[in-house]
C-alpha atoms as a PDB file:
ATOM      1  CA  UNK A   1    -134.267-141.159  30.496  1.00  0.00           C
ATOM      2  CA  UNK A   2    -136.972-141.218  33.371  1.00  0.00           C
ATOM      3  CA  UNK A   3    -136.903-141.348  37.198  1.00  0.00           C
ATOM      4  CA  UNK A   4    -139.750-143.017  38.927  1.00  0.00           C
ATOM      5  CA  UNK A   5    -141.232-140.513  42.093  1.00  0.00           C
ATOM      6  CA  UNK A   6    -139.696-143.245  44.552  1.00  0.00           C
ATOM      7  CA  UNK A   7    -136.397-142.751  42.969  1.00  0.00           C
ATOM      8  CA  UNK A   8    -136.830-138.803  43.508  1.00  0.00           C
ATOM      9  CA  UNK A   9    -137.894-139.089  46.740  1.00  0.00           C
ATOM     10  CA  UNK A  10    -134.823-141.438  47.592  1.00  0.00           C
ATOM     11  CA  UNK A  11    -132.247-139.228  46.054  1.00  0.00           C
ATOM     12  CA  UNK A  12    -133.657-135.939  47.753  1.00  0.00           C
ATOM     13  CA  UNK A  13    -133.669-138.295  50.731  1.00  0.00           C
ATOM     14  CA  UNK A  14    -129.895-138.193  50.105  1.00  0.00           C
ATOM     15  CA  UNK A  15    -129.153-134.665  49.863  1.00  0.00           C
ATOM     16  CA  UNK A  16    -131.134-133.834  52.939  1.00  0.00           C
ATOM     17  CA  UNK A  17    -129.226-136.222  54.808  1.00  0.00           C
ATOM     18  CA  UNK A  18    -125.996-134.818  53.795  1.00  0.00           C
ATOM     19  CA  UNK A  19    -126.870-131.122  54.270  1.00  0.00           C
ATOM     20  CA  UNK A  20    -126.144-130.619  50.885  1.00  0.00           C
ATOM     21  CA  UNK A  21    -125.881-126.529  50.274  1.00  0.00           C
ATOM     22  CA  UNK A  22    -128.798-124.668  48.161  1.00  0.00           C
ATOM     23  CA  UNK A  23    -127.663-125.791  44.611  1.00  0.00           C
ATOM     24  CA  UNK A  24    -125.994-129.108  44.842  1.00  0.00           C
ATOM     25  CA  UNK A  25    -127.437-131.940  43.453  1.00  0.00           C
ATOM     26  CA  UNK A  26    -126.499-135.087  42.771  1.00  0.00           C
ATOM     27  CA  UNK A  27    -125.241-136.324  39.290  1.00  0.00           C
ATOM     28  CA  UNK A  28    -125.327-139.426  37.133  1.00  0.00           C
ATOM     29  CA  UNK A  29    -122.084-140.227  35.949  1.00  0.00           C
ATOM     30  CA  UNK A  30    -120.500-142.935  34.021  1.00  0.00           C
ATOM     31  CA  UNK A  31    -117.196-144.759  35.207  1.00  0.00           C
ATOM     32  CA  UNK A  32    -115.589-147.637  32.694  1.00  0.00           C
ATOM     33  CA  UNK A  33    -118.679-150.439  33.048  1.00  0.00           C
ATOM     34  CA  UNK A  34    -120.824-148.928  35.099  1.00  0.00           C
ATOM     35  CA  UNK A  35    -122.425-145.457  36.387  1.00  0.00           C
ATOM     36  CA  UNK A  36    -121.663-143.880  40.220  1.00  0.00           C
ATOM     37  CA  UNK A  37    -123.088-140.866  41.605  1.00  0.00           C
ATOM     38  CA  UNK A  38    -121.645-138.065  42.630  1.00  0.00           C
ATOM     39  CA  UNK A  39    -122.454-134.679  44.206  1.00  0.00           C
ATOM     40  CA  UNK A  40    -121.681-131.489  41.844  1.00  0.00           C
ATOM     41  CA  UNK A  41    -123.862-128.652  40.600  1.00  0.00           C
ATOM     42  CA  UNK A  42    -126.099-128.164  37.250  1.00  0.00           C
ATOM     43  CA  UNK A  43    -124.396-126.944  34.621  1.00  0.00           C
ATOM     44  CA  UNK A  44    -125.995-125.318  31.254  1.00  0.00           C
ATOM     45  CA  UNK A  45    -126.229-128.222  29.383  1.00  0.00           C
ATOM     46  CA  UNK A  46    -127.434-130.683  31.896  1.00  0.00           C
ATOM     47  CA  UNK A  47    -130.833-132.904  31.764  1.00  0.00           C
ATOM     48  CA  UNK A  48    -132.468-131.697  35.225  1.00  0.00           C
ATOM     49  CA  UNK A  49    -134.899-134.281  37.411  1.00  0.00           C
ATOM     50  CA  UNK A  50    -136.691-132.435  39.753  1.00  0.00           C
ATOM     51  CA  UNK A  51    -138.851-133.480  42.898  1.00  0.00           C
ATOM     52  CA  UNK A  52    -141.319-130.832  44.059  1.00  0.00           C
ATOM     53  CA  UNK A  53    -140.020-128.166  42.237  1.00  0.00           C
ATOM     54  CA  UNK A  54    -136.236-128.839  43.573  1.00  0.00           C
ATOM     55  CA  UNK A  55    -133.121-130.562  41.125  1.00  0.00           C
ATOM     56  CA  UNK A  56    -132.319-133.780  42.361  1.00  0.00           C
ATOM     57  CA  UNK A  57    -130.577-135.821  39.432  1.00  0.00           C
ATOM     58  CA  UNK A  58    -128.449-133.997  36.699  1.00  0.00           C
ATOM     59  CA  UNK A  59    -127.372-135.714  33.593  1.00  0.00           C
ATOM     60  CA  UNK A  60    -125.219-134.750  31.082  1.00  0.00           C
ATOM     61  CA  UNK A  61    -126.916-134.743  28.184  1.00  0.00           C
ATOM     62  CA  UNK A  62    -125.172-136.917  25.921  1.00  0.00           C
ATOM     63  CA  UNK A  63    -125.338-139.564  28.978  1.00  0.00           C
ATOM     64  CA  UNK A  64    -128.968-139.081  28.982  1.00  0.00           C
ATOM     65  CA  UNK A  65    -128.674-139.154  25.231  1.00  0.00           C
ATOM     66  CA  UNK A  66    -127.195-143.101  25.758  1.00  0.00           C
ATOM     67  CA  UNK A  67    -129.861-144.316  28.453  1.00  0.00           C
ATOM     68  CA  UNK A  68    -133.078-142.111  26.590  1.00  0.00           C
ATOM     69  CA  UNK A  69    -134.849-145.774  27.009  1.00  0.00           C
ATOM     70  CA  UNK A  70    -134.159-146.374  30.808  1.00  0.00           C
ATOM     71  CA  UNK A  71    -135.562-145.152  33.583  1.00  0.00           C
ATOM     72  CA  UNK A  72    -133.910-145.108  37.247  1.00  0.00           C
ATOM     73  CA  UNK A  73    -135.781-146.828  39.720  1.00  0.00           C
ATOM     74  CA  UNK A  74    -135.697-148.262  43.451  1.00  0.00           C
ATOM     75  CA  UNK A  75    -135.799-151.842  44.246  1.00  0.00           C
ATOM     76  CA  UNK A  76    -136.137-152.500  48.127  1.00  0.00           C
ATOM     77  CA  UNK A  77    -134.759-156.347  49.313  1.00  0.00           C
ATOM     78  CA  UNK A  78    -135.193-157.240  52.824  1.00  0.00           C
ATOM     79  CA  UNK A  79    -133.943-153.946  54.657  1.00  0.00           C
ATOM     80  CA  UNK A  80    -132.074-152.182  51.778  1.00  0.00           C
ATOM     81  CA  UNK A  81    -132.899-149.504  48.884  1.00  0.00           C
ATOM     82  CA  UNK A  82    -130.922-149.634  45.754  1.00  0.00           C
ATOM     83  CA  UNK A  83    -131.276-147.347  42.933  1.00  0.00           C
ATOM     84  CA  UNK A  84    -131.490-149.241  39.757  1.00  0.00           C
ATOM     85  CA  UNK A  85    -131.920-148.384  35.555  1.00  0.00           C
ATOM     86  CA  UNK A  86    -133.985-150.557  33.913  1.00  0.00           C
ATOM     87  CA  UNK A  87    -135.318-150.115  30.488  1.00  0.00           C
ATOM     88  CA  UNK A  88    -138.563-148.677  29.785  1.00  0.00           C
ATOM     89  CA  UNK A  89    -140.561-145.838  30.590  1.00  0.00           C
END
């Protein structure tokens, strides 16, 4: 799994604008059809994205395992900024 620079900056975007404490991140996590995120902390066995040195985007490793051939995105339309996986490097 990748994560494009715009899709680091976005999600460190995020946990500035929440005040999120020294350590928190945000994590990928998958729900029935689909994957949510969620704020929680790294654990041991985690795939770590970092921007500029900081952790941004945790993965579990066997979720990062499933999605090795995607890489998570933005895609602006009009006045909004979703985060999207697409395949690909």
């Amino acid at each position: 799994m990748n994560i494009t620079q715009p899709a680091a900056d976005l999600l460190h975007g995020l946990l500035r604008r929440v005040r999120a404490p020294q350590g928190v991140v945000i994590r990928l996590v998958p729900q029935s059809a689909s994957l949510s995120l969620q704020t929680d902390i790294a654990r041991p066995d985690d795939w770590v994205f970092d921007r500029g040195g900081k952790p941004v985007l945790v993965v579990d490793r066997q979720v990062e395992a499933a999605f090795s051939d995607m890489t998570l995105d933005i895609r602006t339309t009009d006045d909004r900024v979703s985060l999207v996986l697409a395949s690909g490097p």
